[in-house]
Protein backbone atom coordinates (compact mmCIF):
# COMPACT_ATOMS: atom_id res chain seq x y z
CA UNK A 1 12.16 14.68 -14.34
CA UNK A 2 13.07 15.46 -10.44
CA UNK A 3 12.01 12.97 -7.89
CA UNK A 4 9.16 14.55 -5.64
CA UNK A 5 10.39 15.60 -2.57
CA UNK A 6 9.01 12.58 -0.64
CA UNK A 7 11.13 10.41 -2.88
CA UNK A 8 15.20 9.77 -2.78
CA UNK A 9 16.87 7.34 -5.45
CA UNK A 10 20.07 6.07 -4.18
CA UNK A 11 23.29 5.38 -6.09
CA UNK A 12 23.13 3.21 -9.27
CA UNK A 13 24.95 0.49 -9.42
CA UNK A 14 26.42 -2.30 -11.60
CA UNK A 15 26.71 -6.16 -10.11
CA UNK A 16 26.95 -9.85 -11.03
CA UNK A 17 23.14 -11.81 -9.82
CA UNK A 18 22.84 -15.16 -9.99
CA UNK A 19 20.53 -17.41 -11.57
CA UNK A 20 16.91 -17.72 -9.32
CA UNK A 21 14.44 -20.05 -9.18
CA UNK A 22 11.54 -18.47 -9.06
CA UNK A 23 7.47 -19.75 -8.52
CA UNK A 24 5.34 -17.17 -10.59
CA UNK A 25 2.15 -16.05 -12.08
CA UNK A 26 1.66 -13.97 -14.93
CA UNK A 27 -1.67 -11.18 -15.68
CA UNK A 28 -2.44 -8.37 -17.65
CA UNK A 29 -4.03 -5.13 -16.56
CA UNK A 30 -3.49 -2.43 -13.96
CA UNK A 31 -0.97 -3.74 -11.17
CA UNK A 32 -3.27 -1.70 -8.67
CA UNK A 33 -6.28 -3.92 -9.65
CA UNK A 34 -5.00 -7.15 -10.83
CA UNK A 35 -2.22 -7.88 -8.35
CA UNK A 36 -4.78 -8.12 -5.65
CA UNK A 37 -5.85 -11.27 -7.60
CA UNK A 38 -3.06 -12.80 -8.87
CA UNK A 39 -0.77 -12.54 -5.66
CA UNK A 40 -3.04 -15.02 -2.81
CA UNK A 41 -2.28 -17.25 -5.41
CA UNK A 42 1.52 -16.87 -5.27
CA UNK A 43 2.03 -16.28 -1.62
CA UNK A 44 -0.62 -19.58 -1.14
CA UNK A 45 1.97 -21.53 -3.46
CA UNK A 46 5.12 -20.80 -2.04
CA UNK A 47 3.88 -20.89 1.58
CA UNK A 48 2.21 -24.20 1.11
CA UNK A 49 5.83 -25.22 -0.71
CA UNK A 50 7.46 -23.63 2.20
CA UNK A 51 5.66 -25.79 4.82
CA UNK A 52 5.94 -29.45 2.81
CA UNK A 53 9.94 -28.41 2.61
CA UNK A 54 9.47 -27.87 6.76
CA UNK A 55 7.32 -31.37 7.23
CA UNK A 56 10.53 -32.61 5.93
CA UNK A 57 13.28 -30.93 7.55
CA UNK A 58 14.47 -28.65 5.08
CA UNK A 59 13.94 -24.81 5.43
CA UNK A 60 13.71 -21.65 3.10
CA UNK A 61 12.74 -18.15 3.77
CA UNK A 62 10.36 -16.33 1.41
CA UNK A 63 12.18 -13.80 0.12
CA UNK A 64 10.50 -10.31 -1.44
CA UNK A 65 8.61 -10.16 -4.03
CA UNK A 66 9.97 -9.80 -7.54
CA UNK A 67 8.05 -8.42 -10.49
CA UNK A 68 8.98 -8.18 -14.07
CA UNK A 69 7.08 -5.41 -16.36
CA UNK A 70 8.19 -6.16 -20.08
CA UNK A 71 5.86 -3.46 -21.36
CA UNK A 72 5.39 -1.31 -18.47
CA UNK A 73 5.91 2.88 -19.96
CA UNK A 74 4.80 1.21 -23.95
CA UNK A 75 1.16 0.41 -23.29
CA UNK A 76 -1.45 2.17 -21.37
CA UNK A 77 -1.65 0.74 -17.89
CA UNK A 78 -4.14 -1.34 -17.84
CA UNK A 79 -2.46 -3.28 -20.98
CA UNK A 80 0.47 -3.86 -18.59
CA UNK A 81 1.83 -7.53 -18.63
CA UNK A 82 2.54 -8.56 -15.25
CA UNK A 83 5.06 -11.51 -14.17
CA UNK A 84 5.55 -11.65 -10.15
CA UNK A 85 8.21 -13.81 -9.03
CA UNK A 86 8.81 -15.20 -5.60
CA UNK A 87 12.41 -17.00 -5.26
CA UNK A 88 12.02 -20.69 -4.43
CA UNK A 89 14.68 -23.16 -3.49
CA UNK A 90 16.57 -24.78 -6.54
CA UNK A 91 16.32 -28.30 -6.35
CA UNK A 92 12.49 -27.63 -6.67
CA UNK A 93 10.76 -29.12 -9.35
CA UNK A 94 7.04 -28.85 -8.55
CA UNK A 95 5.04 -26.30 -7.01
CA UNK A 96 1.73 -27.12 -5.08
CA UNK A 97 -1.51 -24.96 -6.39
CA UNK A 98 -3.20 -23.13 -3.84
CA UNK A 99 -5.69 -20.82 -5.86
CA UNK A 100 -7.68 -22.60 -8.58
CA UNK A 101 -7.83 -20.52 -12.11
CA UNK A 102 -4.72 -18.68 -11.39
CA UNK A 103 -1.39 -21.48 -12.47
CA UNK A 104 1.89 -20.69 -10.25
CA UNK A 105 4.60 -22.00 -12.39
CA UNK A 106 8.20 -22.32 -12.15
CA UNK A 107 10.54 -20.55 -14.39
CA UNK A 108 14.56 -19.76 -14.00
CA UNK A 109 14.97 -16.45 -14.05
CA UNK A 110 18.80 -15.19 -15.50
CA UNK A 111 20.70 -12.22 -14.54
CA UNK A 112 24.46 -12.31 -15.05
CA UNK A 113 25.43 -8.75 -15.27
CA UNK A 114 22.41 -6.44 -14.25
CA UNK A 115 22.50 -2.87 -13.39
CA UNK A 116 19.68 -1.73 -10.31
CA UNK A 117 19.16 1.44 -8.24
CA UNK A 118 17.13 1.53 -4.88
CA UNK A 119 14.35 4.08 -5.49
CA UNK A 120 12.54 5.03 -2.13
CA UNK A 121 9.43 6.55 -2.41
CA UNK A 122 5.54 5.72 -4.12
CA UNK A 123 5.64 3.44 -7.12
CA UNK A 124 3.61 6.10 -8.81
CA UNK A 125 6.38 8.49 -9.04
CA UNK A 126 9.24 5.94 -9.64
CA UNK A 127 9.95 7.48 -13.43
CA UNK A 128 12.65 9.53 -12.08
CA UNK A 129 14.72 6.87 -10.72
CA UNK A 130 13.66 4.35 -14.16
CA UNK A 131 15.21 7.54 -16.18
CA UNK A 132 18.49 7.79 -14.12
CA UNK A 133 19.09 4.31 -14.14
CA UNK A 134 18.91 3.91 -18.24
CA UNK A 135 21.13 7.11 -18.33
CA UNK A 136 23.35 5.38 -15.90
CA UNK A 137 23.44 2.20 -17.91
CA UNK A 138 24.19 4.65 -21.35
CA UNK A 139 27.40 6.52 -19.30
CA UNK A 140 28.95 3.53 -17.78
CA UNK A 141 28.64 2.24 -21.80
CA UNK A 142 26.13 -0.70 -21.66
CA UNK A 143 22.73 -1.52 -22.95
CA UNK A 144 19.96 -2.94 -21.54
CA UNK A 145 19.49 -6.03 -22.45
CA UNK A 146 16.18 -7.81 -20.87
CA UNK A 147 12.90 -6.82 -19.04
CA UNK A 148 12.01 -3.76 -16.07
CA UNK A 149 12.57 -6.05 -13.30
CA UNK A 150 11.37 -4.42 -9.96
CA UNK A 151 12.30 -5.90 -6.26
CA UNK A 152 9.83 -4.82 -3.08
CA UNK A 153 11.60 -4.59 -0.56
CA UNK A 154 7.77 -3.19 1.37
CA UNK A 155 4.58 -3.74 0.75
CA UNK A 156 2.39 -0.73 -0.70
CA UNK A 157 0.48 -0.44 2.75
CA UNK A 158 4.51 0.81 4.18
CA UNK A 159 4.57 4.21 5.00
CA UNK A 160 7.09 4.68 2.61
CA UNK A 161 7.56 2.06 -0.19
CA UNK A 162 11.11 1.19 -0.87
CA UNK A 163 12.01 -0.19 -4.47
CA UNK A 164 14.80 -2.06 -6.22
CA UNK A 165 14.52 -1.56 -9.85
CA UNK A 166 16.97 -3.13 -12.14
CA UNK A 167 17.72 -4.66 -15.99
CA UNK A 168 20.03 -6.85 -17.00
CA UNK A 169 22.48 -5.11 -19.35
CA UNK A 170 25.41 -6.25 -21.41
CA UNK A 171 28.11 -4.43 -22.70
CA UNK A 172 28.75 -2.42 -25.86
């Protein structure tokens, strides 16, 4: 599978990630119809935990946002389960709740070794970049060895959408 011509996948690569905290929500269903829901809540969270942290003198930038796809490309879309991630600092240990029906927890989310390629172009046609990346994994003689984790670095309103999609892998 070729990338469309609107679409460029950079490099692979293989790198050490630390540890995150990370505030997030979990769904089910087509991203394009159930992320519209579940994100206010997220964004409200950390923004609300942004601005206590600023009442008392300590900052933090939200960072992009982080989603994990465990069954993304094994169920039809709209079966999808959904975890979006937003880093938070670590010495957090509570999370205010800004949407009611929709819980913003706090997980750690682990990485060690993880292996990621920046995919530039629409999320719809990303499969070409998800393909290069496992055969890059399969060459440089690891395995993947966790979730589709993917990394927006825009928002789908960006003229073009640029993507960081990466697994953590161990060796062979």
């Amino acid at each position: 599978m070729t990338p469309p011509k609107s679409a460029s996948i950079k490099e692979p690569q293989i790198l050490q990630m630390p540890s995150q905290k990370m505030a997030v929500v979990y769904m089910k269903g087509d991203p394009n119809m159930v992320m519209p829901e579940f994100l206010p809540a997220l964004y409200g969270s950390v923004y609300k935990l942004k601005f206590e942290l600023k009442k008392k003198g300590a900052e933090f930038k939200v960072d992009k946002l982080r989603a994990r796809w465990p069954n993304a490309h094994l169920v039809p879309k709209d079966e999808w389960l959904g975890i979006c991630g937003l880093p938070i600092p670590e010495d957090t240990t509570s999370i205010p709740q800004k949407v009611s029906g929709i819980e913003v927890k706090i997980e750690q989310w682990d990485y060690g070794t993880i292996a990621q390629v920046l995919y530039i172009g629409p999320y719809s046609e990303e499969m070409a970049a998800v393909q290069r990346l496992h055969k890059f994994i399969e060459e440089s003689g690891y395995e993947i060895a966790g979730v589709h984790e993917e990394e927006y670095l825009t928002g789908p309103e960006a003229k073009v959408q640029k993507t960081i999609i990466r697994y953590p892998i161990k060796g062979e």
